[in-house]
PDB file of N, CA and C in Angstrom:
ATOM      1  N   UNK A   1       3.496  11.288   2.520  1.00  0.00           N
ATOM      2  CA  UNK A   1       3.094   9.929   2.776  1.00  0.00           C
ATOM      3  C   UNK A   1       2.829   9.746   4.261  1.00  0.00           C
ATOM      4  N   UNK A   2       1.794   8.787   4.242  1.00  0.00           N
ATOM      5  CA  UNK A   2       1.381   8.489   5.972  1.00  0.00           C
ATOM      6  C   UNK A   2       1.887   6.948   6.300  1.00  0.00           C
ATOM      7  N   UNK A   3       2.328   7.338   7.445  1.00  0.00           N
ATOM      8  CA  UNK A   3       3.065   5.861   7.993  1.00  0.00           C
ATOM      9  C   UNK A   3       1.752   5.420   8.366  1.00  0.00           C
ATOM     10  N   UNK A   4       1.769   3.890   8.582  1.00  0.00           N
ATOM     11  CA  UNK A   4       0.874   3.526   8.931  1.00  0.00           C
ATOM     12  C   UNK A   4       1.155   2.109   9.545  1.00  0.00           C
ATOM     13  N   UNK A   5       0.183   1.578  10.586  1.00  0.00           N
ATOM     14  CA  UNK A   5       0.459   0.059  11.276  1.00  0.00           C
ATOM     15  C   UNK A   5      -0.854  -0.406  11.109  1.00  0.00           C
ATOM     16  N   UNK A   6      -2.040   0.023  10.139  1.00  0.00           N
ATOM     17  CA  UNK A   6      -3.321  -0.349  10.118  1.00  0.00           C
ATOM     18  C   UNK A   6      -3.145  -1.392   9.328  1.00  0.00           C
ATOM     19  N   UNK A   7      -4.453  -2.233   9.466  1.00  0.00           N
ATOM     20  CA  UNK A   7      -4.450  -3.788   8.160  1.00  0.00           C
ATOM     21  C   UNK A   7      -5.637  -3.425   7.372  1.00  0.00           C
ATOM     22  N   UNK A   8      -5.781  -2.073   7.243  1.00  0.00           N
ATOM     23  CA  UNK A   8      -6.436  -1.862   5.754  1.00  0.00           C
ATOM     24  C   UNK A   8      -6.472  -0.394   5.161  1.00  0.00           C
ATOM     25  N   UNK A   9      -6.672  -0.366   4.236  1.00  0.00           N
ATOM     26  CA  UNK A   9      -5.857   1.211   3.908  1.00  0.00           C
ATOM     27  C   UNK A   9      -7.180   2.327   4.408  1.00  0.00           C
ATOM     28  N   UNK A  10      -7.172   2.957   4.358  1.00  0.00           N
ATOM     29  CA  UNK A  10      -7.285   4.085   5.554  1.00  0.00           C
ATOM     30  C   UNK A  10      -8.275   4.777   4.227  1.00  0.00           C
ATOM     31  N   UNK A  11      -8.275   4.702   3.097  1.00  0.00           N
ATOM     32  CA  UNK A  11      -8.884   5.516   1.747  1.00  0.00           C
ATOM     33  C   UNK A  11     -10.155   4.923   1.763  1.00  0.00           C
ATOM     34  N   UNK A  12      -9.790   3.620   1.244  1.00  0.00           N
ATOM     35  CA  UNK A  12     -11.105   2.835   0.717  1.00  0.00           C
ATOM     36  C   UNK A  12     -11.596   1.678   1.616  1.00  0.00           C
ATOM     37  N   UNK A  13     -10.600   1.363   3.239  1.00  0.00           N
ATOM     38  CA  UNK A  13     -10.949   0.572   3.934  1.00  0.00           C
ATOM     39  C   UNK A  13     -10.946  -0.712   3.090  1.00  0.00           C
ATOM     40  N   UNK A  14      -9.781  -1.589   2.240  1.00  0.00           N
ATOM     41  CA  UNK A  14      -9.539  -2.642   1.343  1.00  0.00           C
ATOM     42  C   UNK A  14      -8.817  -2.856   2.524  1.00  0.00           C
ATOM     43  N   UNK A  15      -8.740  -4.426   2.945  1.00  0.00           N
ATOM     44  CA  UNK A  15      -7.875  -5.012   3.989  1.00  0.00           C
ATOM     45  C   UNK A  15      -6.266  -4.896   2.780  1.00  0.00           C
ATOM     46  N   UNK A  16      -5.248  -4.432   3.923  1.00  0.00           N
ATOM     47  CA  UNK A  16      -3.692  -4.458   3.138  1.00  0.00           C
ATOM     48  C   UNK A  16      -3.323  -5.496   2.460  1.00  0.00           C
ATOM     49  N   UNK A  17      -3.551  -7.008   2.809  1.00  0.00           N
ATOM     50  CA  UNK A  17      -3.361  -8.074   2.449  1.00  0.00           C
ATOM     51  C   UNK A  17      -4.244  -8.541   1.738  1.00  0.00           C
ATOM     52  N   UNK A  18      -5.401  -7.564   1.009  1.00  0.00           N
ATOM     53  CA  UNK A  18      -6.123  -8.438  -0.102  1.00  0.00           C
ATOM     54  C   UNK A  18      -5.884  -7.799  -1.337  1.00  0.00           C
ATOM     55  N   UNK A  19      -6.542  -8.445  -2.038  1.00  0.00           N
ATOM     56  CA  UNK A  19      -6.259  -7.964  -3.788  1.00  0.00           C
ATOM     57  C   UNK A  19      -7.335  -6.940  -3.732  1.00  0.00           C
ATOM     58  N   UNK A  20      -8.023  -5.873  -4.631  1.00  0.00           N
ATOM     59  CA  UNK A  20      -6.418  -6.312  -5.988  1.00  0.00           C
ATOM     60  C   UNK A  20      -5.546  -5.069  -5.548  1.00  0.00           C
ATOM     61  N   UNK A  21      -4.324  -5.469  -5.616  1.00  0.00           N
ATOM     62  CA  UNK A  21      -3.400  -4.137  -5.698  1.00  0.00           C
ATOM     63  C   UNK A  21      -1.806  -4.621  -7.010  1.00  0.00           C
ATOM     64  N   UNK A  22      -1.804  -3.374  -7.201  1.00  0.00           N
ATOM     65  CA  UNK A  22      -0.916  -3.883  -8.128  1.00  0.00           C
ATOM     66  C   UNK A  22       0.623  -3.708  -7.918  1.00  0.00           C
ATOM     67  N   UNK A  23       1.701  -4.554  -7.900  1.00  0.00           N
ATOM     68  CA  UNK A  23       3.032  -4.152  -7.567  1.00  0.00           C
ATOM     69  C   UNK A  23       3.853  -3.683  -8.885  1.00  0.00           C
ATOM     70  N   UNK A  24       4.535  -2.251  -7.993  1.00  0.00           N
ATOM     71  CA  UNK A  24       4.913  -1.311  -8.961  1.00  0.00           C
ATOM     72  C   UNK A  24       6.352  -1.872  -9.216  1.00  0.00           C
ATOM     73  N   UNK A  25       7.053  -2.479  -8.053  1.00  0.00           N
ATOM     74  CA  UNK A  25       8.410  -2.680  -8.171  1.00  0.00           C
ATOM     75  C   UNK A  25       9.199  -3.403  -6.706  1.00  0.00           C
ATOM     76  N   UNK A  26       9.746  -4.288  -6.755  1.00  0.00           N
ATOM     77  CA  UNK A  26      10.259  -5.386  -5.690  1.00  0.00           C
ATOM     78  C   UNK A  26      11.757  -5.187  -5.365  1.00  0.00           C
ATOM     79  N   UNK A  27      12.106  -4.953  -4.214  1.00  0.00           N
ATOM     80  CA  UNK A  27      13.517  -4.954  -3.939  1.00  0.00           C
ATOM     81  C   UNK A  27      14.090  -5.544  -3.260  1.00  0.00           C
ATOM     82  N   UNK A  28      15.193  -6.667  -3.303  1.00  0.00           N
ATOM     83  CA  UNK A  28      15.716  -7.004  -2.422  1.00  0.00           C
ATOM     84  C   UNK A  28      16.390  -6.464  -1.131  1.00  0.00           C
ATOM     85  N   UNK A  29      15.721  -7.179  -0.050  1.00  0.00           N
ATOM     86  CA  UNK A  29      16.799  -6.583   1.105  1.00  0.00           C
ATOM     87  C   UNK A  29      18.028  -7.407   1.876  1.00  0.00           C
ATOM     88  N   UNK A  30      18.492  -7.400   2.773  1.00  0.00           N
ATOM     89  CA  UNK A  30      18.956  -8.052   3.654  1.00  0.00           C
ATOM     90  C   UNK A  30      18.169  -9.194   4.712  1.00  0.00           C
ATOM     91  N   UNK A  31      17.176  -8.604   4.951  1.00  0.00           N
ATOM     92  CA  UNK A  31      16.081  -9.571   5.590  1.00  0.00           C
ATOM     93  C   UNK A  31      14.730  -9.950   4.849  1.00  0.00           C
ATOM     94  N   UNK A  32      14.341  -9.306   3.790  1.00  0.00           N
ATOM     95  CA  UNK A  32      12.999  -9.745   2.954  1.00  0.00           C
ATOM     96  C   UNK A  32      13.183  -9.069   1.676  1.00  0.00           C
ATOM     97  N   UNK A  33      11.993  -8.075   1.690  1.00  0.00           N
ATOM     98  CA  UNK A  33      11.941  -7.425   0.432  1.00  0.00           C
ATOM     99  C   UNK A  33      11.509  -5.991   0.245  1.00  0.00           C
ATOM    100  N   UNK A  34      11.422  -5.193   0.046  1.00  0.00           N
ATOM    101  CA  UNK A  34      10.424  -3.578  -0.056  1.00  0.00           C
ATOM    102  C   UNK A  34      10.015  -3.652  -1.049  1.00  0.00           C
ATOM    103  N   UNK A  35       8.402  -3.850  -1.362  1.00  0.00           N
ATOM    104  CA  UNK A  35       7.321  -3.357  -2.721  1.00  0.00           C
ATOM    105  C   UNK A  35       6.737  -2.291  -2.665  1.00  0.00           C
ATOM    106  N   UNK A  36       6.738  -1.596  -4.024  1.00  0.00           N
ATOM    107  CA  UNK A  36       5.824  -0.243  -3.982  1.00  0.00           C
ATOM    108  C   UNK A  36       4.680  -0.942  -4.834  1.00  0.00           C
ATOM    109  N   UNK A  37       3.317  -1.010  -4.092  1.00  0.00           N
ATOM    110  CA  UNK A  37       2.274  -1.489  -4.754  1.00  0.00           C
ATOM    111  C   UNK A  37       1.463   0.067  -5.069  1.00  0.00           C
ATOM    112  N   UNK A  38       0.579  -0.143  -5.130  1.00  0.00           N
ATOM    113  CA  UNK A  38      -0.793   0.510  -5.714  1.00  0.00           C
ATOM    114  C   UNK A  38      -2.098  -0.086  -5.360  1.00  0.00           C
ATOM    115  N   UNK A  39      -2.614   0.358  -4.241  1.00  0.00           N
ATOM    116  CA  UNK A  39      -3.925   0.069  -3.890  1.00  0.00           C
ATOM    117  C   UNK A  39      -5.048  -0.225  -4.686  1.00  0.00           C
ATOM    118  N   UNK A  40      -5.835  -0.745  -5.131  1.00  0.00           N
ATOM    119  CA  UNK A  40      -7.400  -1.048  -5.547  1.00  0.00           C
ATOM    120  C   UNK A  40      -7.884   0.471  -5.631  1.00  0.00           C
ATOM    121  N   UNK A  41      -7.493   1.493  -4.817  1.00  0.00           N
ATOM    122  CA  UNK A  41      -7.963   2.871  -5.077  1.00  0.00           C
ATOM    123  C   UNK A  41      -7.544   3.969  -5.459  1.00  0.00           C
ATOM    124  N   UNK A  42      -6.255   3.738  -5.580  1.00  0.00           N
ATOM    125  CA  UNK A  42      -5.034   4.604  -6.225  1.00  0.00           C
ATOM    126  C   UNK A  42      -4.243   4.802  -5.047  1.00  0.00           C
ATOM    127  N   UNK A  43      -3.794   4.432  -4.023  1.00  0.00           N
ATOM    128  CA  UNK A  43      -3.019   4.626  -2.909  1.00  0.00           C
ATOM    129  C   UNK A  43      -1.882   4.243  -3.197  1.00  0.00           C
ATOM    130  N   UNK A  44      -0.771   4.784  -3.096  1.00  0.00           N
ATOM    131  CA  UNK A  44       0.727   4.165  -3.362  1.00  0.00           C
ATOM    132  C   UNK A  44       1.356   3.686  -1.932  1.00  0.00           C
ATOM    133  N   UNK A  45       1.767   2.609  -2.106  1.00  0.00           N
ATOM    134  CA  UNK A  45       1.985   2.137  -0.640  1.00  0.00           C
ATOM    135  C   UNK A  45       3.688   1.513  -0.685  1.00  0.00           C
ATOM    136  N   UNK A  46       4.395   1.517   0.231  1.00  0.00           N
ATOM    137  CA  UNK A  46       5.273   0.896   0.481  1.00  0.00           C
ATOM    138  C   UNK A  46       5.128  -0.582   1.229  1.00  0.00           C
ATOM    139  N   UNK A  47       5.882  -1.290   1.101  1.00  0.00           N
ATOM    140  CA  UNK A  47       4.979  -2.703   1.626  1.00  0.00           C
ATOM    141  C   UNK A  47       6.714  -3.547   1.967  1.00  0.00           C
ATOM    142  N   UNK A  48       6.874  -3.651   2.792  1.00  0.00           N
ATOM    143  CA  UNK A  48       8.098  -4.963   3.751  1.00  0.00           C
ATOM    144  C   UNK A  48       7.292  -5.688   4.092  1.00  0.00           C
ATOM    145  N   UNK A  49       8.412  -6.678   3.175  1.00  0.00           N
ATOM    146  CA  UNK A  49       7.789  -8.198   3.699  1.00  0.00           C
ATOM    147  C   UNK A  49       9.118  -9.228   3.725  1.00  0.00           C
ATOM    148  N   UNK A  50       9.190  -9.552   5.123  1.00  0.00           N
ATOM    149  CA  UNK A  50       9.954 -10.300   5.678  1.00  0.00           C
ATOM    150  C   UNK A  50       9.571 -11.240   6.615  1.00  0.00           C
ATOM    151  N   UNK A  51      10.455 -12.043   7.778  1.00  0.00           N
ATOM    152  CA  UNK A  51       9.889 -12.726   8.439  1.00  0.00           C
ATOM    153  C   UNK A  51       9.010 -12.974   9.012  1.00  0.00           C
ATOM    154  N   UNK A  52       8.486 -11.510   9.530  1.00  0.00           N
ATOM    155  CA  UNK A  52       7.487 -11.059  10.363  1.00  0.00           C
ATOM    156  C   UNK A  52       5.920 -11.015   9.282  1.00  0.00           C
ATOM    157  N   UNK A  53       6.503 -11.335   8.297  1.00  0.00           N
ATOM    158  CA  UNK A  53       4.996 -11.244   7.717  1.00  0.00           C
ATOM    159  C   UNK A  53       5.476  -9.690   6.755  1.00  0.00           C
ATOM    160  N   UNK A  54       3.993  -9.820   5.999  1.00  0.00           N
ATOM    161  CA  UNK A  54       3.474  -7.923   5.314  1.00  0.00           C
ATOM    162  C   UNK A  54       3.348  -7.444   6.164  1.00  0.00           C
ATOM    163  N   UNK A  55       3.771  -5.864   6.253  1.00  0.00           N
ATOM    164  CA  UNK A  55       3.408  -4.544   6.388  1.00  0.00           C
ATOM    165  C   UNK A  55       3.659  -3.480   5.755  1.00  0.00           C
ATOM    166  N   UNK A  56       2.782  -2.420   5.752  1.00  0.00           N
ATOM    167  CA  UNK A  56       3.006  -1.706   4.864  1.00  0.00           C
ATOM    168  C   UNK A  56       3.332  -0.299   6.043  1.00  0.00           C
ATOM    169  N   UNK A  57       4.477   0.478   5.318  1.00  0.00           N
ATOM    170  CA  UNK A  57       5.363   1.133   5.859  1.00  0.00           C
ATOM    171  C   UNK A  57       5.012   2.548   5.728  1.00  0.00           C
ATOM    172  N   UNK A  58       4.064   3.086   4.589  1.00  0.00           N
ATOM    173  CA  UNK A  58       4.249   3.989   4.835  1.00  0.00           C
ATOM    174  C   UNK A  58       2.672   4.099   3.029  1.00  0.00           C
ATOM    175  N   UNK A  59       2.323   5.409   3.191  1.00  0.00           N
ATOM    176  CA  UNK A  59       1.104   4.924   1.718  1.00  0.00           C
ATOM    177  C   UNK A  59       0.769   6.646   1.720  1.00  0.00           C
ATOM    178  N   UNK A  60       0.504   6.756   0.732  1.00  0.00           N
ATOM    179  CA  UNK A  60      -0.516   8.234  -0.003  1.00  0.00           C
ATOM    180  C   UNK A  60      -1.770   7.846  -0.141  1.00  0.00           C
ATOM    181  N   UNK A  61      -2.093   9.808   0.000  1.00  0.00           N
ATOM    182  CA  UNK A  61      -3.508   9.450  -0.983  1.00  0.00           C
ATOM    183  C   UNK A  61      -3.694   9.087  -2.353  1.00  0.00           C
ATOM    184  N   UNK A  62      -4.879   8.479  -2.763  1.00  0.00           N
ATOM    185  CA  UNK A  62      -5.375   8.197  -4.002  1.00  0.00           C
ATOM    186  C   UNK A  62      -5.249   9.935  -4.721  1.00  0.00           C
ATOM    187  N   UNK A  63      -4.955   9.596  -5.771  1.00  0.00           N
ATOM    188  CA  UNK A  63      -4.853  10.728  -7.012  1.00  0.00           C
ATOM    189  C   UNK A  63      -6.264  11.572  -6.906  1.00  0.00           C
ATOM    190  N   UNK A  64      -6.149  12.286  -7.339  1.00  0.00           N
ATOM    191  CA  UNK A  64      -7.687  13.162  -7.255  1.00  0.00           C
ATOM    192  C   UNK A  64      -8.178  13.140  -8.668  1.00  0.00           C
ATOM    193  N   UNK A  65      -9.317  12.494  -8.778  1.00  0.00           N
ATOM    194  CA  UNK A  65     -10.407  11.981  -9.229  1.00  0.00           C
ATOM    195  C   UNK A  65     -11.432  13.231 -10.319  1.00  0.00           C
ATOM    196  N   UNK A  66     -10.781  13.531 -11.454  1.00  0.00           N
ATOM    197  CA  UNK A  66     -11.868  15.191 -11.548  1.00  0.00           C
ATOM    198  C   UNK A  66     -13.525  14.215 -11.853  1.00  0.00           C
ATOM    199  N   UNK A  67     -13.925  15.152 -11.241  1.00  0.00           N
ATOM    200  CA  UNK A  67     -15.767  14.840 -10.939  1.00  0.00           C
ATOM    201  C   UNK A  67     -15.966  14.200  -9.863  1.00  0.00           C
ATOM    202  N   UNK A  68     -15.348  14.064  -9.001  1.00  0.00           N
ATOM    203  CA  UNK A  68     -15.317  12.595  -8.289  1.00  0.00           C
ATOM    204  C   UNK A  68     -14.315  12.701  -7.024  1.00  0.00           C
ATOM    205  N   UNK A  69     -15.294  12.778  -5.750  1.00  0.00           N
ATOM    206  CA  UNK A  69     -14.434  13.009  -4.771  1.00  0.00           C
ATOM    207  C   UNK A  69     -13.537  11.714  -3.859  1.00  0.00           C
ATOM    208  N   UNK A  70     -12.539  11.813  -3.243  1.00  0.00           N
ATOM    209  CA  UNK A  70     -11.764  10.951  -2.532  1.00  0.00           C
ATOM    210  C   UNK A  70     -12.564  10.076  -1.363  1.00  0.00           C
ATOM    211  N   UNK A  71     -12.703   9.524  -1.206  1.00  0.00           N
ATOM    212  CA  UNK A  71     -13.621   8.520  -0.335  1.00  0.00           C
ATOM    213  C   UNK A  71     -12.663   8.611   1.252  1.00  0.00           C
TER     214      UNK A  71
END
């Protein structure tokens, strides 16, 4: 997984904070929350969100695609 401080994923260039992505699972923390979403392109992302707003902490590549290369 690649850490990351960008505001859009790095695969398909989708801003982090737009749809569609889908959330895999929500956790409570002490100060917000940790989501594992799923990018619009298959990217698995980690995502804190607390006071400071979204960021996403850390994300993969999209799955590999047979016929069909990774963007």
């Amino acid at each position: 997984m690649i850490s990351t401080t960008g505001t859009v994923c790095p695969h398909c260039g989708w801003p982090d904070g737009g749809e569609p992505f889908q959330v895999l699972s929500r956790h409570a923390t002490a100060t917000g929350r940790t989501e594992w979403t799923r990018c619009g392109c298959g990217s698995l992302q980690v995502r804190v969100v607390d006071g400071g707003g979204m960021r996403v902490i850390s994300r993969g590549r999209p799955a590999a695609r047979s016929g069909a290369a990774c963007r």
